[in-house]
N, C-alpha and C. Protein backbone atom coordinates (compact mmCIF):
# COMPACT_ATOMS: atom_id res chain seq x y z
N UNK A 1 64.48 46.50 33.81
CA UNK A 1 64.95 46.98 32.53
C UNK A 1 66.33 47.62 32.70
N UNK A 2 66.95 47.73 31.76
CA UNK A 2 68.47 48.16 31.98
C UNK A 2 68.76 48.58 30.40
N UNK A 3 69.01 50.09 31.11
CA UNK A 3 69.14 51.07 29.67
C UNK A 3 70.57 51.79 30.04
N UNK A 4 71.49 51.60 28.47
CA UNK A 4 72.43 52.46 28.28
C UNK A 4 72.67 53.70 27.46
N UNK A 5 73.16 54.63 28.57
CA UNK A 5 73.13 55.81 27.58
C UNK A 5 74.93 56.49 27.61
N UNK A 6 74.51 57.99 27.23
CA UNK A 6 76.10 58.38 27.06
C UNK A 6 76.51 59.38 27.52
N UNK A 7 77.08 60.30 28.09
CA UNK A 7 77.10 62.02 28.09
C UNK A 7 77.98 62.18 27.88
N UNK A 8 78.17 62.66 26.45
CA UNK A 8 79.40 63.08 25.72
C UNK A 8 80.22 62.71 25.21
N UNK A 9 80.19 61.11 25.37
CA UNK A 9 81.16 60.03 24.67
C UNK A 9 80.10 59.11 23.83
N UNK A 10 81.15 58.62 23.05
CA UNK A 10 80.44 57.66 22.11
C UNK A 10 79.97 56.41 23.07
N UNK A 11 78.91 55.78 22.05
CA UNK A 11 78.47 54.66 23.06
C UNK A 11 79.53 53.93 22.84
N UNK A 12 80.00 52.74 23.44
CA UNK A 12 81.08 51.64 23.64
C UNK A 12 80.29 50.28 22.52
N UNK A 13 81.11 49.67 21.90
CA UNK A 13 80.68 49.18 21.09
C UNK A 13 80.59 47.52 21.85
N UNK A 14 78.91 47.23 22.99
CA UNK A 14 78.97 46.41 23.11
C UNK A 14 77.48 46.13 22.93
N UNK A 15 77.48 44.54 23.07
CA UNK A 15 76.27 44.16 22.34
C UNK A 15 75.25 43.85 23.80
N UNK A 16 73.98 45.05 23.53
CA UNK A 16 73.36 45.41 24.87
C UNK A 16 72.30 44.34 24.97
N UNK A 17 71.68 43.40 24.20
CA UNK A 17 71.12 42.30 24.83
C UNK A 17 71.51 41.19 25.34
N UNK A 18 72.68 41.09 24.87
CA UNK A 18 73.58 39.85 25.13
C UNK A 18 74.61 40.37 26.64
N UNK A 19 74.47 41.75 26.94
CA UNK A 19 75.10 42.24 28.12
C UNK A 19 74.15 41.99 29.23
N UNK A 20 72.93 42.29 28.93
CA UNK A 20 71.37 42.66 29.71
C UNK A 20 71.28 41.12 30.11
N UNK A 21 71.52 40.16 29.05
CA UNK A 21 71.25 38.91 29.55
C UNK A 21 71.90 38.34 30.47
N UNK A 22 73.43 38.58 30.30
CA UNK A 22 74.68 38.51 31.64
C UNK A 22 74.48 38.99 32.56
N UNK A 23 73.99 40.20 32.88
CA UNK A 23 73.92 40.76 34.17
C UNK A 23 72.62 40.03 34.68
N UNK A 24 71.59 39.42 34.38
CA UNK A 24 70.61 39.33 34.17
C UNK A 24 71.15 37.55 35.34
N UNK A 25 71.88 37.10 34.61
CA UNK A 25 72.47 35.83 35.06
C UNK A 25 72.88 35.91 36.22
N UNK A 26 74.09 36.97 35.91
CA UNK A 26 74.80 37.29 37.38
C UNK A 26 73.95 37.68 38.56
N UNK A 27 73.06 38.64 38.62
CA UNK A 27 72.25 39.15 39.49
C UNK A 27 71.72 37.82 40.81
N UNK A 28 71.08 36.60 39.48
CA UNK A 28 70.21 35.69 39.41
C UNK A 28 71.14 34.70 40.67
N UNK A 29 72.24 34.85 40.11
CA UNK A 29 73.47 33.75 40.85
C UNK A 29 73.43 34.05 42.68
N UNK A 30 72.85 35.50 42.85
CA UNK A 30 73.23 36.21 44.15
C UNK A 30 71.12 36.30 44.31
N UNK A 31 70.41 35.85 44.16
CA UNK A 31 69.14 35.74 44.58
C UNK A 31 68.78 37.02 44.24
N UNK A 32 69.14 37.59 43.10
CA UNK A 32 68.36 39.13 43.02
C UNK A 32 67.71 39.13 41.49
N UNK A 33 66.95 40.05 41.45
CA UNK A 33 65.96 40.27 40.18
C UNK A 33 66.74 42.13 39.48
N UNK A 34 66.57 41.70 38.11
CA UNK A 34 67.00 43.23 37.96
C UNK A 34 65.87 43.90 37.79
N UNK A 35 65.86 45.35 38.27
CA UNK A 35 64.44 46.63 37.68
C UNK A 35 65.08 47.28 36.94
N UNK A 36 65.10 48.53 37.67
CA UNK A 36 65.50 49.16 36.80
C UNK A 36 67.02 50.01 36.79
N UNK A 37 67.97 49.62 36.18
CA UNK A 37 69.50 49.86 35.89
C UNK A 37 69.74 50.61 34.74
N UNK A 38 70.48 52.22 35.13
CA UNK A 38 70.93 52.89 33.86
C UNK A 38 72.37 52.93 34.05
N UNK A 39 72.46 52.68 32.67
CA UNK A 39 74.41 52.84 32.71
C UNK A 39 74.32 53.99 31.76
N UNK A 40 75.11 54.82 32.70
CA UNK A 40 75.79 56.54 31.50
C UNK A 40 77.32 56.20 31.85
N UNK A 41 77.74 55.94 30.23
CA UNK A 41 78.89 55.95 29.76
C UNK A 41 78.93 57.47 29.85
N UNK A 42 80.19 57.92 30.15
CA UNK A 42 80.98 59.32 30.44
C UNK A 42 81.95 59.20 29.78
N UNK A 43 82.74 60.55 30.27
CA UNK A 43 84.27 60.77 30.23
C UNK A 43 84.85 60.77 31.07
N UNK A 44 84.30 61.41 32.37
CA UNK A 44 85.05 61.51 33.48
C UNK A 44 83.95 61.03 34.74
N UNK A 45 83.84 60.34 35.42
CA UNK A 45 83.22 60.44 36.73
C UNK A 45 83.54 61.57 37.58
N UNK A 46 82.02 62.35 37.98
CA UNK A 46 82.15 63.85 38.90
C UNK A 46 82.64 63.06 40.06
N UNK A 47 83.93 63.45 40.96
CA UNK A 47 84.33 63.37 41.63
C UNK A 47 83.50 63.67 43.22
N UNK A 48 83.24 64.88 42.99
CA UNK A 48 82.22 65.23 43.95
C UNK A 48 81.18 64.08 45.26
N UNK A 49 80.55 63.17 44.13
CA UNK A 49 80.24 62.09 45.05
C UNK A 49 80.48 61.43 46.16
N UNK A 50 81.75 61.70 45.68
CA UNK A 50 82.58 60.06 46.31
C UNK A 50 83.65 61.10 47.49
N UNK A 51 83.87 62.45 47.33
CA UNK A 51 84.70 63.12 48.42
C UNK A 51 85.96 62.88 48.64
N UNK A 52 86.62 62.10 46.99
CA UNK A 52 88.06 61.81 47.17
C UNK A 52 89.06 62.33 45.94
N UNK A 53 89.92 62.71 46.17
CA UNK A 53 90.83 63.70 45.30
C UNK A 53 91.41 62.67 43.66
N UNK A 54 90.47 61.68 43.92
CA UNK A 54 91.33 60.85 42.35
C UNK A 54 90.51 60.43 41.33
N UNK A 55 90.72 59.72 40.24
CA UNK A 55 89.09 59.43 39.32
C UNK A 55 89.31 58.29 39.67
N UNK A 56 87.61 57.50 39.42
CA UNK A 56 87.56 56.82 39.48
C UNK A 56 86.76 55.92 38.45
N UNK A 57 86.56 54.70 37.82
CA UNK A 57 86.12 54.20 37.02
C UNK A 57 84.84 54.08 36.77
N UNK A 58 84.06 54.01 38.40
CA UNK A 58 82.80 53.49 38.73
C UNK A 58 82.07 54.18 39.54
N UNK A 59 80.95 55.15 39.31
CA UNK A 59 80.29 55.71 40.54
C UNK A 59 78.89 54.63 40.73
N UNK A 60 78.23 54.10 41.73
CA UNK A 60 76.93 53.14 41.86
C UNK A 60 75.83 53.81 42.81
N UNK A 61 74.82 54.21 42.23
CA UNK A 61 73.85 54.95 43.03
C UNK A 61 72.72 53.46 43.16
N UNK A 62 72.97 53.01 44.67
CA UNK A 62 71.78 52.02 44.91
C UNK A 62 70.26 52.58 44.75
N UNK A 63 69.42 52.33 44.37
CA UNK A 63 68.11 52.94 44.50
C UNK A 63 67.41 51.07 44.49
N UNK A 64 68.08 50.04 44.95
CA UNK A 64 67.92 48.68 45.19
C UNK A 64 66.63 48.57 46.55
N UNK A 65 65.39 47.90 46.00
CA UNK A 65 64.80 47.16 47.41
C UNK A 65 64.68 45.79 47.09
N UNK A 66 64.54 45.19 48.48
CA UNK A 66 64.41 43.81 49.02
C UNK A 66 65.64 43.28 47.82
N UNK A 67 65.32 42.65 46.83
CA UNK A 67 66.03 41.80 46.14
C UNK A 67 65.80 41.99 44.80
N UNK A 68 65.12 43.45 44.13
CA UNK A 68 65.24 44.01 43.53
C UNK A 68 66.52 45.17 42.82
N UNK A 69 66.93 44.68 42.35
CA UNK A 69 68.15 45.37 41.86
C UNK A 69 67.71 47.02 41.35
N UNK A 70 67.90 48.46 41.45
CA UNK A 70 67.85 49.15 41.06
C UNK A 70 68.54 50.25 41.12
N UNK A 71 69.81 51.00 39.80
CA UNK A 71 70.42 52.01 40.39
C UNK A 71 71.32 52.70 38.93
N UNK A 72 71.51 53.98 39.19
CA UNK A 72 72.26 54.72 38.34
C UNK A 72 74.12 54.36 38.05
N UNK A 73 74.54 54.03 37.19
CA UNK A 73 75.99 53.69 37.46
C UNK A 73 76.45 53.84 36.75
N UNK A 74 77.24 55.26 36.71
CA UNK A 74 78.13 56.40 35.90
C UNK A 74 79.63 55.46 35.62
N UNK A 75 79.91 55.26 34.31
CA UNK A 75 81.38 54.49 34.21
C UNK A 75 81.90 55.96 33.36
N UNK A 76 83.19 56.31 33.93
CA UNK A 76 84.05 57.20 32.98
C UNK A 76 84.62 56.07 31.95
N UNK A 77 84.70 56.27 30.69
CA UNK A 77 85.39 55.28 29.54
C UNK A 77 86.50 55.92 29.56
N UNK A 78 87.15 57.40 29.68
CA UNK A 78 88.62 57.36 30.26
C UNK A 78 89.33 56.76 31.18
N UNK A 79 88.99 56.56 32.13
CA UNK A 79 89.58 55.41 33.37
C UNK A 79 89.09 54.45 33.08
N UNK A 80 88.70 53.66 32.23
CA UNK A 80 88.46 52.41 32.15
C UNK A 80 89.87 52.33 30.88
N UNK A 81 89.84 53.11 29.88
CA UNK A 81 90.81 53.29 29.09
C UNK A 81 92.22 53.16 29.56
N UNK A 82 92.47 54.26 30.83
CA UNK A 82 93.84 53.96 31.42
C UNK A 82 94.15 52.99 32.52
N UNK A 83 92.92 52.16 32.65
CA UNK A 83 93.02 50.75 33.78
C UNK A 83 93.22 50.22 33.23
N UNK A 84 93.09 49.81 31.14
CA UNK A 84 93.13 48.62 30.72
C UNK A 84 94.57 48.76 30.78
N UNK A 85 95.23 49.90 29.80
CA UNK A 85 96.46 50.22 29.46
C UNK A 85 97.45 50.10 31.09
N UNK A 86 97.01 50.16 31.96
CA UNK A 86 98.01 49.59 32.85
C UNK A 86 97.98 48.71 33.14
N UNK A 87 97.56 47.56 33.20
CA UNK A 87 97.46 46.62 33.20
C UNK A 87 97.45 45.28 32.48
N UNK A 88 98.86 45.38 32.47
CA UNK A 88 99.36 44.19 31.32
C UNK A 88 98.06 43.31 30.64
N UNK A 89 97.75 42.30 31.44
CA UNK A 89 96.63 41.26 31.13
C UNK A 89 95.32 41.76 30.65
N UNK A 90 95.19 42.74 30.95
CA UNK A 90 93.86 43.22 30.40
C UNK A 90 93.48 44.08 29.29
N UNK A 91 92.68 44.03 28.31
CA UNK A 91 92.31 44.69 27.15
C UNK A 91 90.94 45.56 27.75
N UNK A 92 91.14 46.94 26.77
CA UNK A 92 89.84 47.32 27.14
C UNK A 92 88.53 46.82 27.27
N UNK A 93 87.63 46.06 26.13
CA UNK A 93 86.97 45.77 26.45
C UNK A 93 86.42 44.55 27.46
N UNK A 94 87.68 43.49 27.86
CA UNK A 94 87.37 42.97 29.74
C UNK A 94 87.45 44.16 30.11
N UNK A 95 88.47 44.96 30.46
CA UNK A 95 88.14 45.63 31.30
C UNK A 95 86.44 46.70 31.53
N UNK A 96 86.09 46.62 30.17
CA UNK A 96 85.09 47.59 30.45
C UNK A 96 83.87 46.50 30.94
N UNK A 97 83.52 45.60 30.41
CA UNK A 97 82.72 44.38 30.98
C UNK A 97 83.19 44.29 32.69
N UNK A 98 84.37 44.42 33.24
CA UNK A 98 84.48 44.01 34.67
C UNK A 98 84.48 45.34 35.61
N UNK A 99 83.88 46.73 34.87
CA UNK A 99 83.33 47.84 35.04
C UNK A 99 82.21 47.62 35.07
N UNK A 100 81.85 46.79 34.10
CA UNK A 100 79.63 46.80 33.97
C UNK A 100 79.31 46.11 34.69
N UNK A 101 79.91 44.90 35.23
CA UNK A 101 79.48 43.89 36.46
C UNK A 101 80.10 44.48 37.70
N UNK A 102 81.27 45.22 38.00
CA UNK A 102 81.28 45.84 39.12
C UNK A 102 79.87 46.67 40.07
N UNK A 103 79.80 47.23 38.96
CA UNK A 103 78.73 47.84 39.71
C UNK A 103 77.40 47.19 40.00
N UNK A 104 77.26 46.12 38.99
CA UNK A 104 75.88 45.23 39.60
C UNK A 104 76.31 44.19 40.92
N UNK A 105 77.46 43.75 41.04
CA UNK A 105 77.96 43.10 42.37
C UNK A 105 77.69 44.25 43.76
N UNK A 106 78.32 45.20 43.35
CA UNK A 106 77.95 46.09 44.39
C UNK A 106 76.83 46.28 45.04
N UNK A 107 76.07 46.50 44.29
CA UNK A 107 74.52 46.47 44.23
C UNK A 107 74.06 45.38 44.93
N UNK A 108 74.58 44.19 44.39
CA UNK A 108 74.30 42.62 45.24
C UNK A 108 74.88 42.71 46.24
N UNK A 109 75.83 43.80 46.71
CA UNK A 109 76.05 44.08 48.34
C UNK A 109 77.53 43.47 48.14
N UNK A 110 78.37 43.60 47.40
CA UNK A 110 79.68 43.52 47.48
C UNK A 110 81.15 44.44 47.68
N UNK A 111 81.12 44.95 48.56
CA UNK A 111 81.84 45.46 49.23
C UNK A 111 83.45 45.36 48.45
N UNK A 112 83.91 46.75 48.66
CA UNK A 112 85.45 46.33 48.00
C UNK A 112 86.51 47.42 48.90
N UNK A 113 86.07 47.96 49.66
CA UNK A 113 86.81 49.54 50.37
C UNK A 113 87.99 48.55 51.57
N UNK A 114 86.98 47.42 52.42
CA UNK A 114 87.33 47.19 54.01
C UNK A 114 88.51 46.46 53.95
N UNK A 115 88.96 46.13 54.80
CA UNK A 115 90.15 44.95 54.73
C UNK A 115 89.78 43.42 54.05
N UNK A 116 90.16 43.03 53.38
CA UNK A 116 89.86 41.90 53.22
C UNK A 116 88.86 41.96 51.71
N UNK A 117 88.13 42.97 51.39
CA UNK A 117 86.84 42.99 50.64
C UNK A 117 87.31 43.24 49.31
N UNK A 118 88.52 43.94 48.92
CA UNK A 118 88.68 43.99 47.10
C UNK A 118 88.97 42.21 47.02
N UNK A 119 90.19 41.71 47.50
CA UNK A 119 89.83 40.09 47.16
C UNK A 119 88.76 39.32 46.92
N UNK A 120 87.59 39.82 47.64
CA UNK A 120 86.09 39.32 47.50
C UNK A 120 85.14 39.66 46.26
N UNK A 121 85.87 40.94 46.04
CA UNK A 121 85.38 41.91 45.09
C UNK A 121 86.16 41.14 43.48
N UNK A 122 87.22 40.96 43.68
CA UNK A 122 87.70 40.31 42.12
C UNK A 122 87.62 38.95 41.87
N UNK A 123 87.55 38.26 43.36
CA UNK A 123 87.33 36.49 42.92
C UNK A 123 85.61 36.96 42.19
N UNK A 124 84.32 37.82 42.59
CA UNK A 124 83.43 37.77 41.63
C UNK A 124 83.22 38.72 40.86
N UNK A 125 84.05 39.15 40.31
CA UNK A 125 84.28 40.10 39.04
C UNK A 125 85.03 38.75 38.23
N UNK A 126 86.04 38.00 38.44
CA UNK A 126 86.06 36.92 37.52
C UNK A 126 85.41 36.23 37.53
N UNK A 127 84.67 35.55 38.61
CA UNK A 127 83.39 34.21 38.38
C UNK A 127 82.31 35.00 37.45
N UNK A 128 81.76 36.22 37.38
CA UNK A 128 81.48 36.95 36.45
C UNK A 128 81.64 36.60 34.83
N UNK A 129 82.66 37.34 34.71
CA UNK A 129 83.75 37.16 33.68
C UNK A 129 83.54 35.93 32.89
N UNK A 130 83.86 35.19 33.89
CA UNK A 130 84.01 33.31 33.45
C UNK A 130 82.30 33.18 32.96
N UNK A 131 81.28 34.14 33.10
CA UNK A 131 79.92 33.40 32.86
C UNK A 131 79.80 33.89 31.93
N UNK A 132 80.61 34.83 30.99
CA UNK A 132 80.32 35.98 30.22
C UNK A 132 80.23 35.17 28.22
């Protein structure tokens, strides 16, 4: 099951069965099943987590077994706001969709920190995208 909620911001105006069903796809593409997935739309992601001095768009708490998908994944809608706006090509809402599948790739064990791994990380944030 995959429930969205809010703390302190409005919900984002997207359409949550037709999202549930995408991720639902995507998951499927990487041999995984979804359980249970909460998305809390924010304002800010607590920094604290992550032990680094900047915001960030996406916090992903795995609580995932075997091939069961399961986990908490805090999106600030302010940094998703100022990622779209810098970024010529992109409008907020891709960008906020390639926020909501970020964190389920992750989950599917997609790596984006190491050398080599954000390239890995955006060729399937667009094959994503492209299924959307």
């Amino acid at each position: 099951m995959i429930s969205y909620q809010t703390d302190g911001v409005e919900m984002p105006s997207i359409k949550k069965r037709e999202t549930t069903e995408w991720i639902k796809s995507v998951a499927a593409t990487y041999g995984k099943r979804v359980g249970e997935i909460a998305y809390i739309f924010c304002s800010e992601v607590n920094r604290q987590y992550l032990q680094h001095d900047y915001y960030t768009d996406i916090i992903t708490f795995d609580y995932c077994e075997g091939n069961r998908l399961s986990g908490d994944l805090f999106i600030s809608l302010d940094t998703v706001r100022t990622n779209a706006e810098q970024f010529a090509d992109n409008n907020y809402e891709r960008e906020l969709y390639r926020v909501i599948i970020h964190g389920i790739l992750h989950l599917c064990g997609i790596n984006d920190k190491g050398p080599g791994e954000r390239e890995i990380m955006e060729e399937a944030e667009n094959k994503a995208l492209a299924m959307r």
